[in-house]
Protein backbone atom coordinates (compact mmCIF):
# COMPACT_ATOMS: atom_id res chain seq x y z
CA UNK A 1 151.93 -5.11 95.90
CA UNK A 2 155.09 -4.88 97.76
CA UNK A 3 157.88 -4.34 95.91
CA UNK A 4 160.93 -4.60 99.05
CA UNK A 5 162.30 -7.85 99.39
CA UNK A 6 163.85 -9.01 102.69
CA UNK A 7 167.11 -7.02 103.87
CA UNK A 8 168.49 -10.55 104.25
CA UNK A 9 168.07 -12.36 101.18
CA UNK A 10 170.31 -14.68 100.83
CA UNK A 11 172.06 -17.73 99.05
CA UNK A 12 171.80 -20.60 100.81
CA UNK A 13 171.22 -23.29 98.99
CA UNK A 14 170.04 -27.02 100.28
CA UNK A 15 172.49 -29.86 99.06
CA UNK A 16 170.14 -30.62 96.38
CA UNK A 17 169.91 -27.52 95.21
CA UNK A 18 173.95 -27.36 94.98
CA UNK A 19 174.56 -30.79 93.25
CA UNK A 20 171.44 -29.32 90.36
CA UNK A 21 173.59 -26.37 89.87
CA UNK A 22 177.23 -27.90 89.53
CA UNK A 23 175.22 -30.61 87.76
CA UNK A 24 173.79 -28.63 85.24
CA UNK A 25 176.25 -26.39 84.82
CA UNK A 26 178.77 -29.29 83.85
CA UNK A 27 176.55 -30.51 81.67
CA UNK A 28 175.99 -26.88 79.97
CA UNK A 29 179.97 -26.49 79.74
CA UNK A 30 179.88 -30.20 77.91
CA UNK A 31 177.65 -28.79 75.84
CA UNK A 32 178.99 -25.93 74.93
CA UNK A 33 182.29 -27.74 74.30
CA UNK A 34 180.66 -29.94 71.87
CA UNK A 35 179.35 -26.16 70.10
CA UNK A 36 175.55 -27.60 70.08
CA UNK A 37 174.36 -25.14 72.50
CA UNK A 38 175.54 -22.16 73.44
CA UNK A 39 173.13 -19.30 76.19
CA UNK A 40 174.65 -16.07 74.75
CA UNK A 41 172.24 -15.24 71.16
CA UNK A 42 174.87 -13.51 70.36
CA UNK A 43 178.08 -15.91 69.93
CA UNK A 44 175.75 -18.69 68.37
CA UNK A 45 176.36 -17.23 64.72
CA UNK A 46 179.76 -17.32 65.21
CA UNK A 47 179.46 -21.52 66.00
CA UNK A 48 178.95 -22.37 62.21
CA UNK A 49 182.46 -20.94 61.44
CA UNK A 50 183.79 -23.65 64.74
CA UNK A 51 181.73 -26.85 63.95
CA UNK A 52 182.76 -26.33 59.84
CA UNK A 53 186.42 -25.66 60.94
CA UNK A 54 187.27 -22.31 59.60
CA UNK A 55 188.11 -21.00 62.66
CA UNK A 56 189.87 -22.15 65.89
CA UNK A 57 188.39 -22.59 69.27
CA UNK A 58 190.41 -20.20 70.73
CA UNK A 59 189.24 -17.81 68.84
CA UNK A 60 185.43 -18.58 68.80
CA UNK A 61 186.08 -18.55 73.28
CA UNK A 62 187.60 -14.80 72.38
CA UNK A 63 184.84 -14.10 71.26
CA UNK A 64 182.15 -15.84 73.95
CA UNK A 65 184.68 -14.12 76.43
CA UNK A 66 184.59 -10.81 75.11
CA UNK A 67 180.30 -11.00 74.19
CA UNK A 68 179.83 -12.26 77.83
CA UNK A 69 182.72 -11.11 80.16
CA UNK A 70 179.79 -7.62 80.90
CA UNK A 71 177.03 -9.74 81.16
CA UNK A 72 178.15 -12.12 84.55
CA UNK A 73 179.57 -9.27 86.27
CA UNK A 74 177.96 -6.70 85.67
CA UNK A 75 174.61 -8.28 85.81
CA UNK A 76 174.42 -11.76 86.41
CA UNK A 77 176.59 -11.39 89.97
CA UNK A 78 175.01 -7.96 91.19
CA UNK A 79 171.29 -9.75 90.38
CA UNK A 80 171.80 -12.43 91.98
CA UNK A 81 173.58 -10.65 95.32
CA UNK A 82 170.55 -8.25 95.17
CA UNK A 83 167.72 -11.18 94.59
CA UNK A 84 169.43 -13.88 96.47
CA UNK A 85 167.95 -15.72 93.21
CA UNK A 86 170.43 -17.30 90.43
CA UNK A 87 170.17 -16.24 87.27
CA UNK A 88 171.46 -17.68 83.75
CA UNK A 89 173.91 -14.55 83.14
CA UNK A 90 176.26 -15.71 86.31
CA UNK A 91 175.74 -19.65 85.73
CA UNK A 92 175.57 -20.10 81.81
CA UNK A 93 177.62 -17.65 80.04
CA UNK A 94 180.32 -18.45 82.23
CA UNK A 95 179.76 -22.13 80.86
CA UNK A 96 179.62 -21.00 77.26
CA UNK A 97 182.85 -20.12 77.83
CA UNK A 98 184.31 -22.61 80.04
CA UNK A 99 182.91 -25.23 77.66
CA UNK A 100 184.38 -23.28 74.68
CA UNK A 101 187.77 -22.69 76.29
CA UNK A 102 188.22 -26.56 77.31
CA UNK A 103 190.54 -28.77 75.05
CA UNK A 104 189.48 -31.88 76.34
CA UNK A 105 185.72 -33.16 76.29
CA UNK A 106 186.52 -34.41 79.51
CA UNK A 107 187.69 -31.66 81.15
CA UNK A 108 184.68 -29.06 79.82
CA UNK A 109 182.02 -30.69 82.62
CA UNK A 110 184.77 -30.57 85.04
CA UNK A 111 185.34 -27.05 84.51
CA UNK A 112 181.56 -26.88 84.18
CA UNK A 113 180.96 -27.88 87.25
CA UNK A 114 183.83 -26.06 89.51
CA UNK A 115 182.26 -22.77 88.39
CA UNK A 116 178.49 -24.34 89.60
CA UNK A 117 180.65 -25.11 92.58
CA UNK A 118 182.18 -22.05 93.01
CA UNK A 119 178.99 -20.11 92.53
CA UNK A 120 176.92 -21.56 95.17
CA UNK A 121 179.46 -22.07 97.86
CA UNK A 122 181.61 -18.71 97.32
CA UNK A 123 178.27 -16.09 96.59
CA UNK A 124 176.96 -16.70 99.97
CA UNK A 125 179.97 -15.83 101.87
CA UNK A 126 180.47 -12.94 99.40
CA UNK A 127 176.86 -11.92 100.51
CA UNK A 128 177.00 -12.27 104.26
CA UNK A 129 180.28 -10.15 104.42
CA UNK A 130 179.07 -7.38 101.51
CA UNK A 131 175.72 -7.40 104.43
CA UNK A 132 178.36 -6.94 107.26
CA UNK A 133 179.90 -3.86 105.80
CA UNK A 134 179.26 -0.62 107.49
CA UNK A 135 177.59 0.95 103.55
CA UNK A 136 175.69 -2.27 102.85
CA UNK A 137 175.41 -2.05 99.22
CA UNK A 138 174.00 -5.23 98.72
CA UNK A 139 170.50 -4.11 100.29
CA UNK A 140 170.62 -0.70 98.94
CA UNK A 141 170.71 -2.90 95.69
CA UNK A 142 167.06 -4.01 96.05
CA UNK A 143 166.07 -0.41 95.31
CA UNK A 144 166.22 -1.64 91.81
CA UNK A 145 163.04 -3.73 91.80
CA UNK A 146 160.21 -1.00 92.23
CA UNK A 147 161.74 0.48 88.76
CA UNK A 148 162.38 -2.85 87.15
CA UNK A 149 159.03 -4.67 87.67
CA UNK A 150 157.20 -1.42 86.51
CA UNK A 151 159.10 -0.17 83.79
CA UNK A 152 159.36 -3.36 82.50
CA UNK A 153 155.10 -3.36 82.09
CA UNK A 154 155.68 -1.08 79.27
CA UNK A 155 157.15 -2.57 76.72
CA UNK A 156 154.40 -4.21 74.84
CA UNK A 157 153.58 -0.71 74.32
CA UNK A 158 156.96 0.56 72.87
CA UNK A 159 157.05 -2.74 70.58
CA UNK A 160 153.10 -1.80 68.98
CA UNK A 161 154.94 1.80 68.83
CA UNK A 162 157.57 1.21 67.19
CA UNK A 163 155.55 -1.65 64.87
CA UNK A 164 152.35 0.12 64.38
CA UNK A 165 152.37 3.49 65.29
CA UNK A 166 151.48 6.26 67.33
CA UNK A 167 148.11 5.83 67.38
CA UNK A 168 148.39 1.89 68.26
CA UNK A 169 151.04 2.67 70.64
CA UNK A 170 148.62 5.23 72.44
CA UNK A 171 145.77 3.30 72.94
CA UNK A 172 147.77 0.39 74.14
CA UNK A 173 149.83 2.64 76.73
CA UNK A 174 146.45 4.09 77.96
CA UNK A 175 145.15 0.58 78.39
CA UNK A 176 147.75 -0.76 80.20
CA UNK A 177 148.13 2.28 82.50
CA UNK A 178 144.33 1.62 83.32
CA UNK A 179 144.61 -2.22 83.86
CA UNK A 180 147.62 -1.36 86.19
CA UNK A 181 145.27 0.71 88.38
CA UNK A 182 142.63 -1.16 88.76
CA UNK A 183 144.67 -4.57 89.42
CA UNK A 184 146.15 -2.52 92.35
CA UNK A 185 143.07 -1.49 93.15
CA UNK A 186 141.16 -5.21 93.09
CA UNK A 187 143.94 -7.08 93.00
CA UNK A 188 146.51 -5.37 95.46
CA UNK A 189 148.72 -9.04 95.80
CA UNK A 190 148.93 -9.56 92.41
CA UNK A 191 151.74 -8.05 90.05
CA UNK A 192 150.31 -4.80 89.39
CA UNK A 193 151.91 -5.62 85.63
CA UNK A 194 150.71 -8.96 85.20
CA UNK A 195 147.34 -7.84 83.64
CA UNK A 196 148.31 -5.35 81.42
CA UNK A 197 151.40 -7.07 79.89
CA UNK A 198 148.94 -10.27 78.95
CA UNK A 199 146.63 -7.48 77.11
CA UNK A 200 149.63 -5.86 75.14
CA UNK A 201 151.34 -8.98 74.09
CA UNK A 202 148.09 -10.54 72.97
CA UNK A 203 147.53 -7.21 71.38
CA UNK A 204 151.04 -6.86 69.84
CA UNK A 205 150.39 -10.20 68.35
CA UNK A 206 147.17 -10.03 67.12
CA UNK A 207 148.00 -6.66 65.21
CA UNK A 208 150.92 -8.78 63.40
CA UNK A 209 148.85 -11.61 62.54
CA UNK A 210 146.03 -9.41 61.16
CA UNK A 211 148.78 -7.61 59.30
CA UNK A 212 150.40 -10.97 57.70
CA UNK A 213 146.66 -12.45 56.90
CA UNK A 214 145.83 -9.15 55.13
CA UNK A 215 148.91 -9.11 53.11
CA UNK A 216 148.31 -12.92 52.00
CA UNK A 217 144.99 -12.29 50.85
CA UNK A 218 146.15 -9.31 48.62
CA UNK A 219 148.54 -11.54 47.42
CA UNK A 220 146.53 -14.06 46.52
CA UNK A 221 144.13 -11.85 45.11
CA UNK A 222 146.90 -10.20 42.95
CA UNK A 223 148.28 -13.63 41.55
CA UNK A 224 151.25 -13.60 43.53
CA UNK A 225 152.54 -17.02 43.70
CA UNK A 226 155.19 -18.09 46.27
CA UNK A 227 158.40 -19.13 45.78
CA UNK A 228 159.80 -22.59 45.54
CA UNK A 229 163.05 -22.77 48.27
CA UNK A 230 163.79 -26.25 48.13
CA UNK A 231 167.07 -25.26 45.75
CA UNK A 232 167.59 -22.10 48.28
CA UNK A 233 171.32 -22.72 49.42
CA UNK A 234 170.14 -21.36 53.04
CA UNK A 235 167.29 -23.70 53.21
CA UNK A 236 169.68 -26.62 52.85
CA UNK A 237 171.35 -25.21 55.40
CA UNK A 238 168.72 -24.68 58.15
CA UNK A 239 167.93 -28.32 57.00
CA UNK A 240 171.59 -29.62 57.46
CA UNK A 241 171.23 -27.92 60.74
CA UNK A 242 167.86 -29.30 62.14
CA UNK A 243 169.51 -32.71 61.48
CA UNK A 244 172.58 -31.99 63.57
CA UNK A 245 170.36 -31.15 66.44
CA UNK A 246 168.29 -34.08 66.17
CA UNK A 247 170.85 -36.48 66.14
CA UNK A 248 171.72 -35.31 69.83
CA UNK A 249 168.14 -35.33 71.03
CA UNK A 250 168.43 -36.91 74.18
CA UNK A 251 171.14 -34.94 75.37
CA UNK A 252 168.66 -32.08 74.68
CA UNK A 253 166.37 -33.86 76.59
CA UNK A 254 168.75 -34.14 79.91
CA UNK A 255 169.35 -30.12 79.55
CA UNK A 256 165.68 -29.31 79.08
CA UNK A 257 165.19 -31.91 82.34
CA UNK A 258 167.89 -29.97 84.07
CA UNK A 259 166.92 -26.30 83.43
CA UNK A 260 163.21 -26.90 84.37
CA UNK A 261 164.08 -28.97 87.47
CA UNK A 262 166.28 -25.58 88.21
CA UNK A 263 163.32 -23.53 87.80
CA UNK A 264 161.22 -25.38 89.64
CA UNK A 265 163.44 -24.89 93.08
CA UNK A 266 162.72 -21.95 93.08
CA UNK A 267 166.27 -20.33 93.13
CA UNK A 268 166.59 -19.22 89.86
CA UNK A 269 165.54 -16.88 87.45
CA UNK A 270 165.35 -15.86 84.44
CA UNK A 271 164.96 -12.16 83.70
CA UNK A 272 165.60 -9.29 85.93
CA UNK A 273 162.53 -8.39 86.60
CA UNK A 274 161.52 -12.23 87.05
CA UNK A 275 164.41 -12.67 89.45
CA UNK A 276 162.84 -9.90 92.07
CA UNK A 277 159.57 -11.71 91.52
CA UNK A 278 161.00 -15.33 92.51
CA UNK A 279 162.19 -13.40 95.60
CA UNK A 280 159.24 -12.13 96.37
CA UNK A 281 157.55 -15.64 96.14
CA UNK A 282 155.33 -14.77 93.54
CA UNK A 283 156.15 -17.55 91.39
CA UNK A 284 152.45 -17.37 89.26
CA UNK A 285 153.87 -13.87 88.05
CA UNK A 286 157.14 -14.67 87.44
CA UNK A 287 155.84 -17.48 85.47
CA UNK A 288 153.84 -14.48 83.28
CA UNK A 289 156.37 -12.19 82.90
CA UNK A 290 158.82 -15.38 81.22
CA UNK A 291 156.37 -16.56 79.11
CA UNK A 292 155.59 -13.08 77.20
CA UNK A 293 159.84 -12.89 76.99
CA UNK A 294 158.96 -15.96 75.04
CA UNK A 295 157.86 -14.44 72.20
CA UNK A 296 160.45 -12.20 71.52
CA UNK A 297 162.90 -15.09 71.58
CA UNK A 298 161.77 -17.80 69.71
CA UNK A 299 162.30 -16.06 66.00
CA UNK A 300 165.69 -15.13 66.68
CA UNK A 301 166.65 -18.73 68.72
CA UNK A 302 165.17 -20.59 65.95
CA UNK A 303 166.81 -18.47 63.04
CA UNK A 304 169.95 -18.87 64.74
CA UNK A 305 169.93 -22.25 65.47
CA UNK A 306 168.54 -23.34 62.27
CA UNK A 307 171.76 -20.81 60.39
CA UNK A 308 174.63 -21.96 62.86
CA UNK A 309 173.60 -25.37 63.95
CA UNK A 310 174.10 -25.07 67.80
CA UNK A 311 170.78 -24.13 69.94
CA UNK A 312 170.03 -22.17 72.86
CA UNK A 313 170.87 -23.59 76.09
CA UNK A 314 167.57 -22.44 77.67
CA UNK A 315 166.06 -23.76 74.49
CA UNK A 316 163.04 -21.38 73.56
CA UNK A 317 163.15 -20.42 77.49
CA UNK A 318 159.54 -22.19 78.03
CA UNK A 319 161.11 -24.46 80.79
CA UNK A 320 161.40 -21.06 82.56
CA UNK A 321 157.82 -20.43 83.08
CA UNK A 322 156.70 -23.81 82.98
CA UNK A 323 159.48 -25.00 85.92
CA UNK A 324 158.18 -22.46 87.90
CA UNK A 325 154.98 -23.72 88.41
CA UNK A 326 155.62 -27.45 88.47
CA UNK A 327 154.71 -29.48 91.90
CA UNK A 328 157.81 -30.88 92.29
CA UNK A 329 161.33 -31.77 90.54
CA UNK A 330 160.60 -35.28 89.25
CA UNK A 331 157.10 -33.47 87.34
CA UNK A 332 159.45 -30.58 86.32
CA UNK A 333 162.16 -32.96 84.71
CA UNK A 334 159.68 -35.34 82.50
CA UNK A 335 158.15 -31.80 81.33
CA UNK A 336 161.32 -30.07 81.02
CA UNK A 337 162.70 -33.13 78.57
CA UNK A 338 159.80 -33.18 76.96
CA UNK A 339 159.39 -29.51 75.93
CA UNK A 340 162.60 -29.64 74.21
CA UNK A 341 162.34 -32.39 72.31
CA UNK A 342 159.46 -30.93 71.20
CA UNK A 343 161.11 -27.98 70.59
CA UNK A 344 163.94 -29.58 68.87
CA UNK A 345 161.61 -31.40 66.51
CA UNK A 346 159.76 -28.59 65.52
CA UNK A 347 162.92 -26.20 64.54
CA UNK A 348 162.44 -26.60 60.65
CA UNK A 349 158.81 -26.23 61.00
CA UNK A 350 159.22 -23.67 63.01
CA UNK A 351 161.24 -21.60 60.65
CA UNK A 352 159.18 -22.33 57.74
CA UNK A 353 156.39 -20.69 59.74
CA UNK A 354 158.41 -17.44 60.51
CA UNK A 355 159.53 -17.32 56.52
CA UNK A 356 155.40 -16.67 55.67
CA UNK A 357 154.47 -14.54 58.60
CA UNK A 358 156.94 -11.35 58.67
CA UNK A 359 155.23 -9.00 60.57
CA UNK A 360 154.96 -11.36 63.36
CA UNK A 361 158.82 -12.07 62.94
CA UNK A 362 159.09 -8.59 63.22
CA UNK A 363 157.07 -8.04 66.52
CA UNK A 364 159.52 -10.22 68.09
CA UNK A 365 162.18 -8.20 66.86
CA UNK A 366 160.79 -5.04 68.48
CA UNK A 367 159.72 -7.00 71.64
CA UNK A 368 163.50 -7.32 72.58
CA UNK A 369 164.22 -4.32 71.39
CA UNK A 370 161.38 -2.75 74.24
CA UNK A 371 162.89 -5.24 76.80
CA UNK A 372 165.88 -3.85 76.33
CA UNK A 373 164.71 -0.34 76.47
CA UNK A 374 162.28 -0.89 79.06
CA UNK A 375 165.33 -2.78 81.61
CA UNK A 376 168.15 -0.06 80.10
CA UNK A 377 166.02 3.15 82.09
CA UNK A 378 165.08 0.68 84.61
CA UNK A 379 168.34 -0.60 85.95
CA UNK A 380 169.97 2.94 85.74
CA UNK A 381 167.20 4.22 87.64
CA UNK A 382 167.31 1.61 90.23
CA UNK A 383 170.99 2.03 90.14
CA UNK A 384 170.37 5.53 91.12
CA UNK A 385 167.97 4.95 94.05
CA UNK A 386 170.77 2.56 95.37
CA UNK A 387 173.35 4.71 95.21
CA UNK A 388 171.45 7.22 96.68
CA UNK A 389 170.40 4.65 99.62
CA UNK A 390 173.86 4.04 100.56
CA UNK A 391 175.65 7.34 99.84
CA UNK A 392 173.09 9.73 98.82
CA UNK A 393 174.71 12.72 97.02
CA UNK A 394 178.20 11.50 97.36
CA UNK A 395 176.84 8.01 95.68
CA UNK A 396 174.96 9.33 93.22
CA UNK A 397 177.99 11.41 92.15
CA UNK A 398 180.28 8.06 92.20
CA UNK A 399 177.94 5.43 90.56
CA UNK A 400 176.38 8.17 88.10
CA UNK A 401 179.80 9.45 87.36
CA UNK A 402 181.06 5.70 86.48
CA UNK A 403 178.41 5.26 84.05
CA UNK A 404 178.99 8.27 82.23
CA UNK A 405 182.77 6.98 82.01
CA UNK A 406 181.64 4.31 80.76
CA UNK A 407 179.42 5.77 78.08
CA UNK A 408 182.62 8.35 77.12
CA UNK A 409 184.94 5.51 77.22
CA UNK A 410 183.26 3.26 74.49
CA UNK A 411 180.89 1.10 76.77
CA UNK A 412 183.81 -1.17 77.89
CA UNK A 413 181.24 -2.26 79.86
CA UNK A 414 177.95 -3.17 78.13
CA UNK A 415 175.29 -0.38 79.42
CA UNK A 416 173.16 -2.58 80.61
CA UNK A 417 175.62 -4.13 83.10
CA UNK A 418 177.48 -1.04 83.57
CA UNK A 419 175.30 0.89 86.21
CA UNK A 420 174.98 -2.76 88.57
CA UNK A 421 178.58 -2.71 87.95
CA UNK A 422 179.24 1.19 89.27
CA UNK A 423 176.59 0.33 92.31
CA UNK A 424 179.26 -2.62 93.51
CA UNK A 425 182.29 -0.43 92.26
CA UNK A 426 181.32 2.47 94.55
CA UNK A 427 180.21 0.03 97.67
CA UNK A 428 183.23 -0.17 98.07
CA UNK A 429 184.53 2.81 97.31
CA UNK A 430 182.20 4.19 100.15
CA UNK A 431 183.44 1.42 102.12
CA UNK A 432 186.97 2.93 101.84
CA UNK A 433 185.88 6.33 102.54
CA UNK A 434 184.09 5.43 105.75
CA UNK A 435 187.02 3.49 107.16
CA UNK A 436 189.47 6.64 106.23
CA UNK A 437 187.18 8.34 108.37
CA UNK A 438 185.57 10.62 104.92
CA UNK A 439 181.96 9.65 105.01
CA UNK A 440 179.26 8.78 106.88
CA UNK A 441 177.27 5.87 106.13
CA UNK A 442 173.66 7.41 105.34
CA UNK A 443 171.25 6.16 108.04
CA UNK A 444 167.93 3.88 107.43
């Protein structure tokens, strides 16, 4: 499988492509506004504080700003640059905050939609003239796929690890390293991951379930009766919360419409490693790698949503996978509106399932815990090969020196944005040095 993408991937975008993304990403500002969705997991806690009025929207953007600000520019911008594929770091956590920082209801879609505008007009010029520059950084960028699309194969394997044990963990790293030879063996045009990730989810998974089963059954054998939570002060609460979401349904419904007809154009994506598969073309794969990501989210999106009352604004992230492989937009928007209503619906249910099965709650918790892993090692490492394709020594020392500043300094800069970040930080560093007549641009 190759694993280069074009030196000239781009951002050019048809006009239908550009009026989806400042569309959608003035409705995902409105929505934000109106705290019932929010992309970043990590500010939606912080919502139930905003919609019960104990704190003040300024505060709750601080907090969007300063839990996203690492994300879009350390990640989301350098991705998409390197791809020539969108991705939801650069267009919706700049909404969450947009829609958060707006006073007006009025004005959050129009601020929504300047950043949508801003993004698909002003990232291609940025592109052409980063490709014009004599230390092209931008290509030297799409060193970090080979890493990123492998790496990222392993962490079923750290999740049953870290869940189950060595032994587990063993026998699922030596089947996966097998199914990744022989699908590049019999399968050379096909993910060389694709295989083996399906086996260690499904594996992951069915250890959990086994797990939760077994326990039941001993509890049932041992008298154990379950408890009553109809008084529980938190189930009123994920109740209260299932209602607020429901009574905004179709508006769901548009932003699940929105974000599959997205997917389906084939210009954005969803994880890192998805975003160098869109690239590539291989949109069945892509379509793989979103849906396992799936099950790592869902527990912690549903929790969330069902504790703070605002949802995700990729919903579960299903429309990811399934926009991808929709015929055309009109298909993807009926399916798209009709996965999260579905989803909607099925919150409380959804959380009553998670409260009896906690070792499969668990496996999702270690599922994003080996994504993160996994994509930590694997953007530094790219990082590395693409400092070393524009600079070699001299931009290993710069970007590898920046992230260890950032590491001694705190992590002003979350890590896993902060090595993109150094790669575009010592571009143009390198830039400077050539044109001071101090380096030489490394050749090939």
């Amino acid at each position: 499988m190759s694993t280069t993408l074009a030196a000239g991937a781009g951002l050019d975008f048809t006009l239908a492509q550009q009026l989806t993304v400042i569309a959608l990403c003035a409705l995902t500002a409105y929505i934000s506004h109106m705290a019932l969705a929010v992309f970043n997991d990590g500010v939606r806690p912080f919502l139930l504080d905003f919609i019960q009025g104990r704190t003040t929207r300024s505060a709750t953007t601080a907090v969007s700003f300063g839990l996203s600000a690492g994300f879009i520019f350390g990640l989301g911008a350098p991705m998409a640059l390197s791809t020539g594929v969108l991705n939801p770091w650069l267009l919706f956590l700049p909404t969450d905050i947009l829609g958060m920082l707006s006073p007006k209801k009025w004005l959050a879609p129009i601020l929504g939609g300047a950043w949508g505008a801003v993004v698909v007009f002003g990232l291609n010029g940025a592109n052409n003239v980063a490709h014009d520059l004599p230390v092209d950084f931008i290509t030297a960028m799409q060193q970090m796929s080979t890493p990123i699309l492998f790496l990222f194969t392993l962490f079923p394997v750290l999740a049953i690890t870290k869940q189950f044990g060595r032994k587990w963990g063993g026998i699922a790293g030596v089947l996966e390293f097998a199914l990744v030879v022989m699908t590049m063996k019999l399968w050379p045009n096909m993910f060389a991951g694709a295989l083996a990730m399906a086996v260690g989810v499904l594996m992951l998974i069915g250890l959990a379930v086994a797990k939760d089963l077994k326990q039941r059954k001993a509890d049932k054998a041992a008298g154990v009766i379950e408890p009553v939570l109809d008084d529980d002060p938190m189930a009123s609460l994920f109740s209260a919360s299932a209602a607020r979401l429901r009574k905004y349904l179709p508006l769901f419904m548009v932003l699940g419409a929105g974000v599959c007809v997205l997917a389906q154009m084939h210009i954005f994506g969803g994880g890192e490693a998805t975003s160098f598969l869109i690239a590539k073309g291989q949109y069945a794969e892509a379509a793989q790698v979103d849906f396992y990501r799936v099950f790592g989210f869902i527990p912690l999106i549903a929790t969330t949503a069902l504790a703070s009352g605002a949802y995700g604004i990729a919903g579960f992230t299903l429309v990811y996978p399934i926009g991808y492989l929709m015929p055309n937009p009109f298909v993807a928007a009926i399916v798209g509106a009709l996965v999260f209503a579905l989803e909607v619906l099925a919150l409380s249910y959804i959380g009553k399932l998670l409260g009896k099965l906690p070792s499969v709650r668990d496996s999702s918790e270690h599922l994003r815990s080996a994504i993160s892993d996994t994509l930590q090692l694997a953007i530094l490492f790219g990082s590395l090969m693409a400092a070393n394709a524009m600079g070699g020594g001299l931009g290993i020392l710069v970007v590898g020196g920046l992230y260890l500043l950032n590491e001694a300094m705190g992590r002003p800069i979350v890590r896993m944005a902060a090595a993109p970040a150094a790669v575009i930080v010592g571009g143009v560093l390198l830039n400077l040095l050539y044109w001071l007549d101090l380096f030489t641009p490394v050749k090939g």
